[in-house]
Protein backbone atom coordinates (compact mmCIF):
# COMPACT_ATOMS: atom_id res chain seq x y z
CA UNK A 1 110.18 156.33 103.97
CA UNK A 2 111.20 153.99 101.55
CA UNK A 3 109.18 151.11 100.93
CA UNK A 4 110.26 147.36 101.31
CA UNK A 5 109.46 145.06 98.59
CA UNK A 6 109.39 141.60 99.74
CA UNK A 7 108.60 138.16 98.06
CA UNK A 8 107.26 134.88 99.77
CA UNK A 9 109.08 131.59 98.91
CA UNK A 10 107.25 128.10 99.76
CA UNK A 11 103.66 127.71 100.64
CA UNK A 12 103.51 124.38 102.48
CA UNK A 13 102.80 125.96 105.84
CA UNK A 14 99.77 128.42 106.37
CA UNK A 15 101.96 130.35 108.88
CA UNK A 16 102.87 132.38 105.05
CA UNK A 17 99.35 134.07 104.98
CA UNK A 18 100.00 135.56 108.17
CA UNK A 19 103.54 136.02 107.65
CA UNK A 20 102.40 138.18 104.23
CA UNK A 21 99.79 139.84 105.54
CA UNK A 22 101.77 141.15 109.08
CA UNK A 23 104.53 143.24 106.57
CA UNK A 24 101.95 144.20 104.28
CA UNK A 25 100.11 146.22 107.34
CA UNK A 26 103.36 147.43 108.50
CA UNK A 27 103.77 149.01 104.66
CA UNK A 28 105.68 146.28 102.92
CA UNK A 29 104.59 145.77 99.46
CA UNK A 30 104.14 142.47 97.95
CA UNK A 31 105.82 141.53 95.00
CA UNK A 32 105.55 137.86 93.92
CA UNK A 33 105.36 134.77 95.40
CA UNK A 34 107.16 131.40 94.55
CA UNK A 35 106.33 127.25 95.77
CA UNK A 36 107.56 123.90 94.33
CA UNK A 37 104.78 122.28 93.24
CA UNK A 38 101.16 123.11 94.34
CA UNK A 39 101.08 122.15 98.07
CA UNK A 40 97.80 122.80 99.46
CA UNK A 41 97.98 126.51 101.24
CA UNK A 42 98.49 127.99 97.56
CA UNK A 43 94.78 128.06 97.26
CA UNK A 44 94.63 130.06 100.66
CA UNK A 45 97.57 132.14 99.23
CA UNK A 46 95.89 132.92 96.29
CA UNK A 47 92.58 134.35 97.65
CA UNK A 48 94.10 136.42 100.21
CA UNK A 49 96.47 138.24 97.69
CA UNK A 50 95.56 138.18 94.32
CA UNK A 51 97.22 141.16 93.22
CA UNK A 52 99.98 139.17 94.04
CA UNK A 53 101.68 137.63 90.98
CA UNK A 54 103.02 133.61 91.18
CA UNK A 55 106.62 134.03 89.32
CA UNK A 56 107.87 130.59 87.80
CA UNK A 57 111.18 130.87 88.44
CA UNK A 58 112.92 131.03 92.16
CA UNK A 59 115.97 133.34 90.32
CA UNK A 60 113.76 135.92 89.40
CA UNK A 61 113.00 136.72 92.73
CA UNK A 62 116.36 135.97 94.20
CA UNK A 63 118.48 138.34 91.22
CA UNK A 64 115.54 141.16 91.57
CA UNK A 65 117.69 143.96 93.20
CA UNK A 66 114.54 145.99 94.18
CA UNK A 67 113.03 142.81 96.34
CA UNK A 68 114.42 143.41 99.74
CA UNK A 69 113.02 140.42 101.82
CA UNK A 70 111.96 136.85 101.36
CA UNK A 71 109.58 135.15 103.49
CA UNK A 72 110.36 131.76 103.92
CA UNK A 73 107.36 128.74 104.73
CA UNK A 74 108.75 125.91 102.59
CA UNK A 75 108.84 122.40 104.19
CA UNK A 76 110.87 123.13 107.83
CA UNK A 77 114.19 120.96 106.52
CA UNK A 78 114.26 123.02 103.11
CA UNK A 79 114.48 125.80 105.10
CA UNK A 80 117.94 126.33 106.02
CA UNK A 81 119.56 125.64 102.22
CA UNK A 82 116.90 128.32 100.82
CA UNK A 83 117.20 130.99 103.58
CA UNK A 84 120.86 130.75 102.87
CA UNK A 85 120.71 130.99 99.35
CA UNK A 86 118.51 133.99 99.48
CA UNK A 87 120.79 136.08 101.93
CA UNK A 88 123.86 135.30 99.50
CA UNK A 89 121.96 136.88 96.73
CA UNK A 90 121.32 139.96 99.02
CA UNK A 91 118.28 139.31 100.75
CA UNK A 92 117.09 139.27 104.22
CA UNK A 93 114.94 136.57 105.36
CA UNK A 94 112.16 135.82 107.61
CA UNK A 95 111.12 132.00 108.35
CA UNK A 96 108.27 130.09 109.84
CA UNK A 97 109.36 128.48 112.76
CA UNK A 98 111.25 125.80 112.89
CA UNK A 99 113.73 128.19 110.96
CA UNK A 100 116.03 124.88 110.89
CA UNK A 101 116.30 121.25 112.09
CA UNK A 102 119.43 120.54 113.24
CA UNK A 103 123.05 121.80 114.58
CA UNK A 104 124.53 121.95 111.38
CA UNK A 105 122.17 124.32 109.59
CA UNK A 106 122.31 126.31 112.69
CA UNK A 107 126.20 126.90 111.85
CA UNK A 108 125.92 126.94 108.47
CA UNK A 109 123.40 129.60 108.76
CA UNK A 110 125.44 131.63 112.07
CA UNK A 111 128.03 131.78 109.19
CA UNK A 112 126.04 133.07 106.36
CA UNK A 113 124.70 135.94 108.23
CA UNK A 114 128.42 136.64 109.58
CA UNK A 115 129.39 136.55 105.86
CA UNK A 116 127.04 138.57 104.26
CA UNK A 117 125.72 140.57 107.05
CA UNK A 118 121.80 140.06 106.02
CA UNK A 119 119.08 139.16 108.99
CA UNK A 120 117.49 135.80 109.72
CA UNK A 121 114.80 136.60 111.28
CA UNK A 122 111.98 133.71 112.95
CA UNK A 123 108.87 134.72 113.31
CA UNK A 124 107.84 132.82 116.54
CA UNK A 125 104.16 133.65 116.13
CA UNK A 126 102.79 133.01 119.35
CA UNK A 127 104.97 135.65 120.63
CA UNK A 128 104.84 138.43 117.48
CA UNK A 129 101.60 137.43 116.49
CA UNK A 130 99.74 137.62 119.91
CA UNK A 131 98.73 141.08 121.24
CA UNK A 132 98.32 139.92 124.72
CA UNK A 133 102.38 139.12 124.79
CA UNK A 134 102.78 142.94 123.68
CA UNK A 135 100.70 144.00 127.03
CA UNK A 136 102.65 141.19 129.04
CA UNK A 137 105.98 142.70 127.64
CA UNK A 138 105.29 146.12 128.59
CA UNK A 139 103.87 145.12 132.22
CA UNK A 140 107.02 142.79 132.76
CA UNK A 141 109.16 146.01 131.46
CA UNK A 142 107.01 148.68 134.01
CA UNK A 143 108.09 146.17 137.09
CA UNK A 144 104.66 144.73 137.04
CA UNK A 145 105.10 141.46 138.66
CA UNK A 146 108.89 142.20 139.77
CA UNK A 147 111.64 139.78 138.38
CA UNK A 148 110.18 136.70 136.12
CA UNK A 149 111.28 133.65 137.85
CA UNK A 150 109.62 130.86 135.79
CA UNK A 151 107.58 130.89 132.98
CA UNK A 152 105.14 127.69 131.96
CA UNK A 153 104.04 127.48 128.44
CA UNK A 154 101.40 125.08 126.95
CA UNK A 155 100.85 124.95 123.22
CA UNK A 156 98.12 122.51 122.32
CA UNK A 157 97.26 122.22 118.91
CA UNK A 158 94.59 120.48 116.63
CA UNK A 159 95.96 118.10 114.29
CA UNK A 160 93.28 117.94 111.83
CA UNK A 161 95.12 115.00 110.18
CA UNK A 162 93.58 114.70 106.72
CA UNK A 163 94.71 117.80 106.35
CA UNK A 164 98.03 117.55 106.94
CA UNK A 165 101.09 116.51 103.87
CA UNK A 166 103.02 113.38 104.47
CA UNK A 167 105.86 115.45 105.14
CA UNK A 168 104.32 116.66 108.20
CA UNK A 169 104.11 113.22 109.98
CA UNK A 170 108.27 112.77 110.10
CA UNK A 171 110.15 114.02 112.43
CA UNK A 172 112.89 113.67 109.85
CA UNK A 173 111.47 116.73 107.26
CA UNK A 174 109.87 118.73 110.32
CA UNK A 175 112.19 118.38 112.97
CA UNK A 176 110.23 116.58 116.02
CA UNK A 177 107.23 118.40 117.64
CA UNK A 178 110.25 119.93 120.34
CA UNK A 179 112.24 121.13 117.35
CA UNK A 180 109.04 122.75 116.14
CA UNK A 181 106.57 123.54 117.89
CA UNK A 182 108.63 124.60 121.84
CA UNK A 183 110.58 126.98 119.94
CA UNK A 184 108.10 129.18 120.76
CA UNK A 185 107.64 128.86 124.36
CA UNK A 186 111.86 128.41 124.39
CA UNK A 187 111.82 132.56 123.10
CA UNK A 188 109.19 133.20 125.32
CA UNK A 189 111.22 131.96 128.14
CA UNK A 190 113.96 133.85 126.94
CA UNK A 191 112.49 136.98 126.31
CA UNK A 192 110.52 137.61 130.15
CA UNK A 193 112.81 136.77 132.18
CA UNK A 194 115.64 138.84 130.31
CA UNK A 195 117.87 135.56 130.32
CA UNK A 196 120.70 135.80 127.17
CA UNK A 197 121.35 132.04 127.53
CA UNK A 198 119.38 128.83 129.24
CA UNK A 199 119.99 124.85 129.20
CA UNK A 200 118.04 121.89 129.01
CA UNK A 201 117.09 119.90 132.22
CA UNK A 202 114.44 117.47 131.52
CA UNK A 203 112.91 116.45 127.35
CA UNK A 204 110.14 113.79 126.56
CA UNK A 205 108.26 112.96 123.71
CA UNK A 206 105.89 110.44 122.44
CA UNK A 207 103.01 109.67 120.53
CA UNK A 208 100.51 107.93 122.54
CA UNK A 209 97.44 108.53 119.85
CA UNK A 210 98.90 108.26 116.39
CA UNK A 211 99.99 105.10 115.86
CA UNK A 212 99.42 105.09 111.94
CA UNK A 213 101.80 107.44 112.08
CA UNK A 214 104.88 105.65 113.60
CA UNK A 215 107.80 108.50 113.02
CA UNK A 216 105.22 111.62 114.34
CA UNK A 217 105.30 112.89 117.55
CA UNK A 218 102.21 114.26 119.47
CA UNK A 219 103.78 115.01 122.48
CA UNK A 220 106.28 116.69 124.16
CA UNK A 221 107.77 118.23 127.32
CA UNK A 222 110.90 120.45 128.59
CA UNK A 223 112.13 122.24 131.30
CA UNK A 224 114.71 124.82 130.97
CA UNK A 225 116.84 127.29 133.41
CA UNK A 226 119.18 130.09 133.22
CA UNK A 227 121.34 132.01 135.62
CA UNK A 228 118.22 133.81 136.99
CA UNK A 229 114.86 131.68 136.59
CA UNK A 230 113.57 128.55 135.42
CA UNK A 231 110.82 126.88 132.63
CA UNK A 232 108.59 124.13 131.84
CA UNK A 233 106.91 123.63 128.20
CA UNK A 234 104.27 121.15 127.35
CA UNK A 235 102.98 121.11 122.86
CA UNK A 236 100.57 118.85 121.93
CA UNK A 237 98.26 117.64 119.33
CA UNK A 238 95.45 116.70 121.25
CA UNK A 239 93.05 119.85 121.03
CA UNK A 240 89.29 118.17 121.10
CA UNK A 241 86.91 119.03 118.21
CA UNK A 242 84.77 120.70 120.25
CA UNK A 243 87.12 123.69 121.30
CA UNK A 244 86.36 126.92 118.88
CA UNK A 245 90.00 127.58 117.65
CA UNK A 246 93.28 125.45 116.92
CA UNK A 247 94.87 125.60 120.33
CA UNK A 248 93.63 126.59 123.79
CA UNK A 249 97.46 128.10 124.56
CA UNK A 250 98.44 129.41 127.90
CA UNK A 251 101.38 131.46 128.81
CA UNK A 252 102.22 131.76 133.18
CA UNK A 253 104.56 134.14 134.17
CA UNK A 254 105.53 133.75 137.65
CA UNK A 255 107.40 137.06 139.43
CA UNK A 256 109.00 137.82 142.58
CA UNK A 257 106.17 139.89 143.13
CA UNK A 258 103.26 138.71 141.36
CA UNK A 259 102.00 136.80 138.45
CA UNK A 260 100.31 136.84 134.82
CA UNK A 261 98.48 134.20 133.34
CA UNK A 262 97.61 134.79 129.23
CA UNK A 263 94.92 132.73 127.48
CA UNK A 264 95.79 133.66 124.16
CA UNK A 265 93.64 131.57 121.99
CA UNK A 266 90.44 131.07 123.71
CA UNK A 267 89.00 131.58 127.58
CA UNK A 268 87.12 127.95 127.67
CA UNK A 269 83.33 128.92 128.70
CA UNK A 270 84.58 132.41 130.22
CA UNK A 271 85.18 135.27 127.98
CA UNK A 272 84.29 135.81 124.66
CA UNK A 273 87.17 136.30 122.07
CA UNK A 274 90.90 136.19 122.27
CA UNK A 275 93.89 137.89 124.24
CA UNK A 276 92.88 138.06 127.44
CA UNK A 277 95.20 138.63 130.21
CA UNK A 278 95.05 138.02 134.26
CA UNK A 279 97.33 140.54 136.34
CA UNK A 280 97.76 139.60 140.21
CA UNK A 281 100.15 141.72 141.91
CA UNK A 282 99.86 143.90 145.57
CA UNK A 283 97.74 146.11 144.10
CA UNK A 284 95.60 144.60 141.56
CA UNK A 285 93.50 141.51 140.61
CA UNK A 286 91.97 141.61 137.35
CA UNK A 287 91.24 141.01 133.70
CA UNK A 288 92.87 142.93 130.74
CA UNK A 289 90.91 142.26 127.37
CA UNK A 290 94.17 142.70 125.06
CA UNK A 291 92.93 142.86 121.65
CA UNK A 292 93.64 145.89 120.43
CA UNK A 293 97.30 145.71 121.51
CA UNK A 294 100.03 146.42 118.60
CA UNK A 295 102.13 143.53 116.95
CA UNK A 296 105.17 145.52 116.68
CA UNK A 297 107.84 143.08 115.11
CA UNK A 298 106.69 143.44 111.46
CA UNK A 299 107.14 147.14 112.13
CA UNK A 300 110.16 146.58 113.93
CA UNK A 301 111.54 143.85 111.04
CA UNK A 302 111.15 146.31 108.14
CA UNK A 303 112.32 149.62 110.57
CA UNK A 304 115.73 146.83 111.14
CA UNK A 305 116.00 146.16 107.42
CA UNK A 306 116.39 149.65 106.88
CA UNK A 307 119.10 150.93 109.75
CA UNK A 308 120.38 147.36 110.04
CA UNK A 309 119.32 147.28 113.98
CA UNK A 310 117.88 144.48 115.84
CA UNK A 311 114.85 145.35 117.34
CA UNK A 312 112.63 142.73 116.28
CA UNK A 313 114.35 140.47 117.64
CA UNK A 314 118.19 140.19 118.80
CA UNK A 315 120.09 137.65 116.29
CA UNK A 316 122.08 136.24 118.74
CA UNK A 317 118.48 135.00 120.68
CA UNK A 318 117.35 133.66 117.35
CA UNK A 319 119.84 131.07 116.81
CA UNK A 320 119.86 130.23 120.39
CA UNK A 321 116.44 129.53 120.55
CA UNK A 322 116.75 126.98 117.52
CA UNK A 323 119.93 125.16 119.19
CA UNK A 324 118.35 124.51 122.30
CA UNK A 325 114.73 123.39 120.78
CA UNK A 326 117.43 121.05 118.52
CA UNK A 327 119.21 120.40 122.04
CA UNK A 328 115.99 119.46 123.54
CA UNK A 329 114.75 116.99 120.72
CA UNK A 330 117.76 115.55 120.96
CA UNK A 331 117.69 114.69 124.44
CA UNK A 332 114.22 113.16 124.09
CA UNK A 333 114.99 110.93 120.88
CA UNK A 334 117.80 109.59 123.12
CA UNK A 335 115.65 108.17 125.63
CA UNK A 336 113.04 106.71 122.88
């Protein structure tokens, strides 16, 4: 099997060490990285792969016929005019979410893939990145719970604010927390209850603790149906100091014939660790510890760059997901 070099492009979102690191286990080779400037996660970037060489010059990378794939974690409205210039020089792309910002880099990038026939692939982390969603997947698929019917999503995250670049405190270079951070919970809605298409029935945002920070949003809220079940999504940046990890997320999957709840994160005073899953259907009430459960998109990403399939994730849900995260922002801005 032929090995898949790949290059990372912009470091201004830690999401790129995990990014690296998931294509490197599934046998992708590193072969360079490139940033604008030094943006703070370089540091990070450096220690974790210092084999890995920092090239100068963005046209190396892009006119280097033996680099394959670019991974893309540059600030979220950059996003779109560099993942398009790196499939017209012949690459395939995958980009921390939001992959873009608005309707027209959605359509400018729907035509660049038609064009050159290269995959834009999002990695919506707290789906690929999550092993208990691989064991919720496959108990959905086995009939499980019967036919998902609504799915809530909570993604609560810790701001850590001295931390953070200016650029991440307006909505105009990261999109609005909707934009951002719901696209995950959108392709989570997506994806268990089978649902091709869905639209927007309710969007709120705010920022009710950040007022030194006039154009960020700390809050926000959907809901969502399709022809066959229905969503709510609340993201946050309110996680207290005292919880152990980032984000205390929560996926509930609701089924004609039972349920699963997924604390991905963190099991607050239960459990010990991460990934742990609660099954309730006719038969069963219990606990699944779901650590050791495969990540199978970067496998499934490199196994699609070579037969040109989709099975990490179907294009067409991709760009979906991003218009209606854009759709729902928009709604919400509307009403500010």
């Amino acid at each position: 099997m032929d090995i898949i070099r790949f290059a990372a492009l912009g470091m201004d979102h830690r999401h790129i060490y995990g990014m690296s690191q998931g294509i490197i286990d599934a046998g992708g080779e590193l072969a360079g990285w490139w940033t604008d400037g030094q943006p703070q996660p370089t540091t990070g970037y450096e220690k974790r792969f210092p084999n890995a060489p920092r090239i100068d010059n963005l046209d190396t990378i892009l006119q280097d016929p033996s680099i394959q794939l670019v991974l893309i974690a540059c600030r979220p409205d950059l996003r779109a005019d560099l993942a398009i210039k790196a499939m017209t020089a012949g690459k395939d792309v995958m980009v921390d979410k939001p992959g873009c910002i608005n309707q027209a880099e959605v359509e400018r990038l729907r035509k660049t893939v038609a064009e050159t026939g290269q995959i834009w692939s999002v990695n919506f982390s707290e789906r690929f990145e999550v092993p208990a969603v691989t064991s919720a997947t496959e108990l959905v698929s086995n009939g499980a719970i019967g036919r998902v019917v609504h799915t809530t999503g909570l993604g609560p995250h810790r701001l850590n604010a001295p931390s953070r670049p200016d650029w991440f405190f307006d909505s105009a270079t990261y999109g609005g927390i909707l934009t951002d951070i719901a696209s995950h919970q959108i392709e989570q809605f997506l994806h268990f209850t089978n649902s091709e298409d869905a639209e927007i029935t309710m969007a709120n945002v705010g920022n009710f603790a950040n007022p030194d920070h006039p154009k960020f949003q700390d809050f926000g809220e959907l809901s969502l149906r399709s022809e066959t079940a229905q969503g709510y999504i609340r993201v946050d940046w309110y996680t207290a100091d005292a919880l152990p990890n980032w984000g205390d997320g929560r996926l509930f999957l609701t089924g004609t014939e039972g349920s699963i709840e997924l604390r991905k994160y963190v099991d607050v005073d239960g459990r010990t660790g991460d990934n742990h899953l609660f099954l309730v259907n006719k038969d069963t009430c219990k606990h699944i510890d779901c650590r050791d459960a495969p990540l199978p998109y970067f496998d499934n990403l490199l196994a699609d760059i070579r037969n040109r399939t989709e099975t990490a994730c179907p294009q067409s849900r991709t760009f979906r997901v991003c218009e209606l995260a854009i759709e729902a922002q928009s709604v919400a801005d509307c009403k500010r």
